[in-house]
PDB file of N, CA and C in Angstrom:
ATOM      1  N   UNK A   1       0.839  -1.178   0.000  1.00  0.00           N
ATOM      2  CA  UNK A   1       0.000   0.000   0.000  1.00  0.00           C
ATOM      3  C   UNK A   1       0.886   1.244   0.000  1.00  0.00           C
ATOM      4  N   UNK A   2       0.442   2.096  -0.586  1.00  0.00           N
ATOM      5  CA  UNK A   2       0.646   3.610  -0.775  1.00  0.00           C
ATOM      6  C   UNK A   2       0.254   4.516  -0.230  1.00  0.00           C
ATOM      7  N   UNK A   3       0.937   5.408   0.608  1.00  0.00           N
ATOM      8  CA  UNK A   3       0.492   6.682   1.155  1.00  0.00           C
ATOM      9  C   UNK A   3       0.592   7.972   0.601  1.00  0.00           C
ATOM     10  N   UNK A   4      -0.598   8.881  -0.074  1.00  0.00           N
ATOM     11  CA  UNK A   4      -0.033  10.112  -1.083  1.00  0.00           C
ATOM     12  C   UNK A   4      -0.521  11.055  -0.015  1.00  0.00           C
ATOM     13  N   UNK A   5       0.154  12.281   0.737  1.00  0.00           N
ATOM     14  CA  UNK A   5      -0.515  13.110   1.470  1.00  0.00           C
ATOM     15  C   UNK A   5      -0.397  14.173   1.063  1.00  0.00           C
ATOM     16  N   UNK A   6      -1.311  15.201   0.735  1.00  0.00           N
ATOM     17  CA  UNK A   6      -1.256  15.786  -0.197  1.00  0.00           C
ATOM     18  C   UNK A   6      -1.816  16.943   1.263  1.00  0.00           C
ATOM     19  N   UNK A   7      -0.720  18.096   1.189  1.00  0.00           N
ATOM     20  CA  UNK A   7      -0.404  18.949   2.162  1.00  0.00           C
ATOM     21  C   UNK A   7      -0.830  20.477   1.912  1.00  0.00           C
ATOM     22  N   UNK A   8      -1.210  21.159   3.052  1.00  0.00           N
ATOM     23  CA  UNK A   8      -1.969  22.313   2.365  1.00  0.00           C
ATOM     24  C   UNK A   8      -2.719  23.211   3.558  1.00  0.00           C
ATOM     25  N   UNK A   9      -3.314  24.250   3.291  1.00  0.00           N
ATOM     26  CA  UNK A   9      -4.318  24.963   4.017  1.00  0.00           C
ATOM     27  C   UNK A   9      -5.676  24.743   4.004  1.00  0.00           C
ATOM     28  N   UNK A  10      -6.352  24.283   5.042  1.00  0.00           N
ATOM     29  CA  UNK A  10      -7.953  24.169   4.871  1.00  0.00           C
ATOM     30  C   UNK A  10      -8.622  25.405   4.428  1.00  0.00           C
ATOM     31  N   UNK A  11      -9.285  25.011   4.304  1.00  0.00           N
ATOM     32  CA  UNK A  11     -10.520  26.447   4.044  1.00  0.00           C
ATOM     33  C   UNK A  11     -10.635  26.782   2.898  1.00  0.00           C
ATOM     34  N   UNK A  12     -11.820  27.615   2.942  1.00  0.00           N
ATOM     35  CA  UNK A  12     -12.121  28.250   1.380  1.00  0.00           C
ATOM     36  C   UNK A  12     -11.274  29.337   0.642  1.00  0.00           C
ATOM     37  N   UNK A  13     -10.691  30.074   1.791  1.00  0.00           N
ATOM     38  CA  UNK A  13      -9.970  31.228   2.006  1.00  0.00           C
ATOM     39  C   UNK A  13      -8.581  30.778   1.708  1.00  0.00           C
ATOM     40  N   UNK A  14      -7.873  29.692   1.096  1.00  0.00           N
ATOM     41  CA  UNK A  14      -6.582  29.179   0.717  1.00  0.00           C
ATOM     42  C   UNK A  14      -6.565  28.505   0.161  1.00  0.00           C
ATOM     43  N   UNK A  15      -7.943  27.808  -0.784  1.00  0.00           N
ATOM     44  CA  UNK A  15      -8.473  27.236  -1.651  1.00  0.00           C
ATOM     45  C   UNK A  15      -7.853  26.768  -3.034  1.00  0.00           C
ATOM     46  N   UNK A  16      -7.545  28.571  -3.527  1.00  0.00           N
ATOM     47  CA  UNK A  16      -6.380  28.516  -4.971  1.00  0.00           C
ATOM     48  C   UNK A  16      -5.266  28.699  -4.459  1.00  0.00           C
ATOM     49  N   UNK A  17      -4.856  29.045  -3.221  1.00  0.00           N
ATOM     50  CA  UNK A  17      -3.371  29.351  -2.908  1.00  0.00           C
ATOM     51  C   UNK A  17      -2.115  28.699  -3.566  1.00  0.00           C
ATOM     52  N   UNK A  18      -1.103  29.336  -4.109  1.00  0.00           N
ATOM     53  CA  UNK A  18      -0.146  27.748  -4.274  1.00  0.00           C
ATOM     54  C   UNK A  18       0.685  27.446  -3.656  1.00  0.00           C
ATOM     55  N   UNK A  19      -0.109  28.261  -2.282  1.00  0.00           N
ATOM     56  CA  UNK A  19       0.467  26.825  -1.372  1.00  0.00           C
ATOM     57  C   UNK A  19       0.129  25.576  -0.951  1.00  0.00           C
ATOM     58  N   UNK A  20      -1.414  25.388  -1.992  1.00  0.00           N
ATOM     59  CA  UNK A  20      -1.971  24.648  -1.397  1.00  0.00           C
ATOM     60  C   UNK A  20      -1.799  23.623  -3.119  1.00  0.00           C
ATOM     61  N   UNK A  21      -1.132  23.328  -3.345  1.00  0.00           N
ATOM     62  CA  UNK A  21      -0.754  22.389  -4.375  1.00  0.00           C
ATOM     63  C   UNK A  21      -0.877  20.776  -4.199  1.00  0.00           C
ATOM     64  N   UNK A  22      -0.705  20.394  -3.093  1.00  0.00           N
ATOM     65  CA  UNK A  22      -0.407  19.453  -2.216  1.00  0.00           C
ATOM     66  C   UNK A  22      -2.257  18.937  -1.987  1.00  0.00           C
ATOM     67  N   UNK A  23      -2.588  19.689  -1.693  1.00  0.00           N
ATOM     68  CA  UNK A  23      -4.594  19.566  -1.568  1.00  0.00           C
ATOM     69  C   UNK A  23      -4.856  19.289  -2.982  1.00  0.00           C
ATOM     70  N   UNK A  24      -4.513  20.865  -3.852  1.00  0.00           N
ATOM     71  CA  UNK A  24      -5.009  19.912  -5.606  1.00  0.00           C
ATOM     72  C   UNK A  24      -4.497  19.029  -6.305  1.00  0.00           C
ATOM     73  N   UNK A  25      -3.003  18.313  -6.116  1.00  0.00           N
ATOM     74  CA  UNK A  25      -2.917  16.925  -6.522  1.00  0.00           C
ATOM     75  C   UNK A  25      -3.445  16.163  -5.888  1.00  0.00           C
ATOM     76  N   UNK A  26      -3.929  15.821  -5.222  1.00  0.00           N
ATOM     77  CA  UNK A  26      -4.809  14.935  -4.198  1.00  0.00           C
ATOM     78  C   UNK A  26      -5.993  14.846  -5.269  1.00  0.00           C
ATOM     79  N   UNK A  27      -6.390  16.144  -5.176  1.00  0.00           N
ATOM     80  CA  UNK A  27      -8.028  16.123  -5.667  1.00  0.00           C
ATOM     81  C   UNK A  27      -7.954  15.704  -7.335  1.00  0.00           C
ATOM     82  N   UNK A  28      -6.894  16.035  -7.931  1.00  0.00           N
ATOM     83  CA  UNK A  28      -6.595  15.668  -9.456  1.00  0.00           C
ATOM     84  C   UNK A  28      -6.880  14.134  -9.662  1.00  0.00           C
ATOM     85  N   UNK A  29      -6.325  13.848  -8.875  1.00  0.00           N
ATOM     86  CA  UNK A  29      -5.628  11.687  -8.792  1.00  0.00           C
ATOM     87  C   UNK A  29      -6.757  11.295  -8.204  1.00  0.00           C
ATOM     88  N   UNK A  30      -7.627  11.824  -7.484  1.00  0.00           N
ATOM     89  CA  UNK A  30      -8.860  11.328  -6.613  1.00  0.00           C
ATOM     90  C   UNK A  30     -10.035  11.794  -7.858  1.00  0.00           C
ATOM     91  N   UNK A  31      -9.986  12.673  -8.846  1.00  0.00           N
ATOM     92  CA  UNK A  31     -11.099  13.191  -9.812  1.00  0.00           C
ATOM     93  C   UNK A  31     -11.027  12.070 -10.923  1.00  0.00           C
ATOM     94  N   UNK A  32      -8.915  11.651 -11.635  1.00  0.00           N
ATOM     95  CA  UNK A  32      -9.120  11.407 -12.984  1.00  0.00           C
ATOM     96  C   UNK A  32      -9.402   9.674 -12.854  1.00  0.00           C
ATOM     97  N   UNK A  33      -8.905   9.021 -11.247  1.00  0.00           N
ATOM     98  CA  UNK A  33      -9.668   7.505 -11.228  1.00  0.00           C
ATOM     99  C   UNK A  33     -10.546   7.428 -10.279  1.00  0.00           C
ATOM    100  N   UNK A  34     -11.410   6.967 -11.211  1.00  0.00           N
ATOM    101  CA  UNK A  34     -12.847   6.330 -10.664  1.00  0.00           C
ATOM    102  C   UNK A  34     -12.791   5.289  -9.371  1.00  0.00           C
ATOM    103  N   UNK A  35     -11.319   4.713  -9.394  1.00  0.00           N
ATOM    104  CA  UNK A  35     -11.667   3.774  -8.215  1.00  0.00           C
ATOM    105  C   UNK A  35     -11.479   4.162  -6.735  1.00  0.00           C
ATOM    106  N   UNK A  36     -11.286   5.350  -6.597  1.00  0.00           N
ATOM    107  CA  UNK A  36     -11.105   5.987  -5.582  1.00  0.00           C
ATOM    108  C   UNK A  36     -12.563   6.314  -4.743  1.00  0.00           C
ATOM    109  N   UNK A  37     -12.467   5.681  -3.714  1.00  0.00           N
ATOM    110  CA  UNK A  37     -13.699   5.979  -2.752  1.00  0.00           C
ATOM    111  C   UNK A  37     -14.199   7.646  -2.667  1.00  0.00           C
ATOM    112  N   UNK A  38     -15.123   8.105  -2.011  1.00  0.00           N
ATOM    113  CA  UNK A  38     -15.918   9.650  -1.363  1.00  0.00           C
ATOM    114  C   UNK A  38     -14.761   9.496  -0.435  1.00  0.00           C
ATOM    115  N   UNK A  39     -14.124  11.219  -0.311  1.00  0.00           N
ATOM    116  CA  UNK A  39     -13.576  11.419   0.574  1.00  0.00           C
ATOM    117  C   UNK A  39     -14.275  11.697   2.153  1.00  0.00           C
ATOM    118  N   UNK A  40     -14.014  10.931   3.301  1.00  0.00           N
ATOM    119  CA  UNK A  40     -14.455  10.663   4.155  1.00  0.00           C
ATOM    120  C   UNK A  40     -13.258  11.333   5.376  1.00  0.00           C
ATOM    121  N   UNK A  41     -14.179  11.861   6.577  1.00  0.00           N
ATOM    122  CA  UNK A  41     -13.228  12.378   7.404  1.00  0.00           C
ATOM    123  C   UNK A  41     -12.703  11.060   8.091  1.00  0.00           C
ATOM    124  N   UNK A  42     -11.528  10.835   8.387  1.00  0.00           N
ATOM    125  CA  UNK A  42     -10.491  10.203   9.051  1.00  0.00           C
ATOM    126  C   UNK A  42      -9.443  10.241   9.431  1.00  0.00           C
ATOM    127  N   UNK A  43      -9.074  10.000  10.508  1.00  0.00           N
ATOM    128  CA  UNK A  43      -7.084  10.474  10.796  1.00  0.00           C
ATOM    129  C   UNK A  43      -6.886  11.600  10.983  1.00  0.00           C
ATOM    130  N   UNK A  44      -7.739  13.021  11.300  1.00  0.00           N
ATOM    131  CA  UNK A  44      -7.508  14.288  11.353  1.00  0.00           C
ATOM    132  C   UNK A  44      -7.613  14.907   9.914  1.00  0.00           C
ATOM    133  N   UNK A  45      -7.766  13.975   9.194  1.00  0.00           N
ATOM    134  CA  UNK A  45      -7.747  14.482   7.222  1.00  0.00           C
ATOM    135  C   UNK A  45      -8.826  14.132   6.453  1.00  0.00           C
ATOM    136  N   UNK A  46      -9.173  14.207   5.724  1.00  0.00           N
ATOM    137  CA  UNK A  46     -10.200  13.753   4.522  1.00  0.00           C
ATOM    138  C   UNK A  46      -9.189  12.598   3.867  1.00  0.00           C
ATOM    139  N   UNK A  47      -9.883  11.197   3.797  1.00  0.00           N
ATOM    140  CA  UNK A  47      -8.995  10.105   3.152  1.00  0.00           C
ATOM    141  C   UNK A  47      -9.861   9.602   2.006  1.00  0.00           C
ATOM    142  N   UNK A  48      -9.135   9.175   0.740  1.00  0.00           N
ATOM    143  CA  UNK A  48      -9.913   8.289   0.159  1.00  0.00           C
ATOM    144  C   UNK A  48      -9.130   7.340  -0.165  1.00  0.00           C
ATOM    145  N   UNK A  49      -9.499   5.977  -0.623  1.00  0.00           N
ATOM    146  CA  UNK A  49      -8.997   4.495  -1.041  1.00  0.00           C
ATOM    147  C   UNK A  49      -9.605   4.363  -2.297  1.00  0.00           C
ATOM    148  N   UNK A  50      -8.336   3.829  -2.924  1.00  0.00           N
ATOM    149  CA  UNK A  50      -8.381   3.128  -4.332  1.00  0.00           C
ATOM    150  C   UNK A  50      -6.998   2.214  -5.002  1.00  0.00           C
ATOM    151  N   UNK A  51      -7.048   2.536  -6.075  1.00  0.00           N
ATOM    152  CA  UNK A  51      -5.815   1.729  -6.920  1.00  0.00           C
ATOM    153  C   UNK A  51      -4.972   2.633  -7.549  1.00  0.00           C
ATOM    154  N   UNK A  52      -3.927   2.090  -7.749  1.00  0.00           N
ATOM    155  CA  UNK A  52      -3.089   3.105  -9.248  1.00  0.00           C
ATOM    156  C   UNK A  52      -2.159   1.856  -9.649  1.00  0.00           C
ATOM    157  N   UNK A  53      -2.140   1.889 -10.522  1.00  0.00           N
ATOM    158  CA  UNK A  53      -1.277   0.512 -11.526  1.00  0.00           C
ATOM    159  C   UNK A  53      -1.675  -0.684 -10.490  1.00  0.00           C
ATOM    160  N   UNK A  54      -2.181  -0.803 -10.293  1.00  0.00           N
ATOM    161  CA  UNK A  54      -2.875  -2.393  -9.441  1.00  0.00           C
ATOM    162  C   UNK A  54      -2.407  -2.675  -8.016  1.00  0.00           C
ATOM    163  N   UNK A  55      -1.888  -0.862  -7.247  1.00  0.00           N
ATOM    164  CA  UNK A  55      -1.546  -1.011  -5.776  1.00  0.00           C
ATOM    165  C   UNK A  55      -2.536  -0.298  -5.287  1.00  0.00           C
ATOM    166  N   UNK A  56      -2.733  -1.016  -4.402  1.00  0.00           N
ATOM    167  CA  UNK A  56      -3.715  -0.004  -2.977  1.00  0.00           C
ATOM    168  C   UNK A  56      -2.823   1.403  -2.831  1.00  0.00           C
ATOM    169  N   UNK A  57      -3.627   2.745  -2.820  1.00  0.00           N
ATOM    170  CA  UNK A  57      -3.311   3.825  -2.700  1.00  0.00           C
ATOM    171  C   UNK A  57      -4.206   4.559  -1.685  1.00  0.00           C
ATOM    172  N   UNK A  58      -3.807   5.078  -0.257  1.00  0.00           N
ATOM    173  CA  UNK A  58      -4.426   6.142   0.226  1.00  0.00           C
ATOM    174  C   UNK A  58      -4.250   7.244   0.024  1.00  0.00           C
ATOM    175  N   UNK A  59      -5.369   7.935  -0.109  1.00  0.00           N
ATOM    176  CA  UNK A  59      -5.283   9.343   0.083  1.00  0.00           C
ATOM    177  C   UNK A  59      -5.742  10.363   0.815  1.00  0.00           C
ATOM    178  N   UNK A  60      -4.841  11.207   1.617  1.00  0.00           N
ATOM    179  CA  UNK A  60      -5.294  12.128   2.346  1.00  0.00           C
ATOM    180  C   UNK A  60      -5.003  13.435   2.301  1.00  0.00           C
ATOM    181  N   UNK A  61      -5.768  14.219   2.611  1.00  0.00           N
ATOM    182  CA  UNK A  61      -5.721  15.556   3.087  1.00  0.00           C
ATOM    183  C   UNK A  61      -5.494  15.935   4.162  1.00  0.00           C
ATOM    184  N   UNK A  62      -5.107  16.759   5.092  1.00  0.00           N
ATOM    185  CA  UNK A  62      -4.538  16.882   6.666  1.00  0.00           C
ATOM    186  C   UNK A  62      -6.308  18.267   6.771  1.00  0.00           C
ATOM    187  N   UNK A  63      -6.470  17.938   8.036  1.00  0.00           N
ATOM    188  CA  UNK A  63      -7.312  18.887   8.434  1.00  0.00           C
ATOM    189  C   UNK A  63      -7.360  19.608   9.962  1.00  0.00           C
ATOM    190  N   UNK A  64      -7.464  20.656  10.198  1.00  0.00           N
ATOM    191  CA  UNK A  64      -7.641  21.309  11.388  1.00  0.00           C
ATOM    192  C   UNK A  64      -8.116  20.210  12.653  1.00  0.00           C
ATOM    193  N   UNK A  65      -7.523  20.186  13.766  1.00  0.00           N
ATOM    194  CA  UNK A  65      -7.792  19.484  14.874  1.00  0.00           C
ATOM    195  C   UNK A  65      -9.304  20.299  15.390  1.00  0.00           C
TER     196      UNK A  65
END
């Protein structure tokens, strides 16, 4: 299994930032395959589960405590 954590500022208010690059590859790789679960709160982050070349891949977002 694979861990992609894709790092960044919450909120709406840092949304396009580029610092927040790390949040939109997440959301890119979680948009262009379908096998990726609804992102669900878990672990302090938004996670989703799926595949990429035939490995288990998580994905998360980090979120405000």
């Amino acid at each position: 299994m694979k861990l992609f954590v894709g790092l960044g500022n919450p909120g709406p208010k840092y949304e396009n930032n580029r610092h927040n690059i790390g949040f939109m590859a997440a959301d890119e790789i979680h948009r262009r395959h379908s096998s990726f679960s609804p992102w669900r709160a878990r672990f302090q982050a938004h996670v989703s589960e799926g595949t990429l070349a035939g490995e288990k891949v998580l994905l998360m977002k980090q979120q405000p405590t």
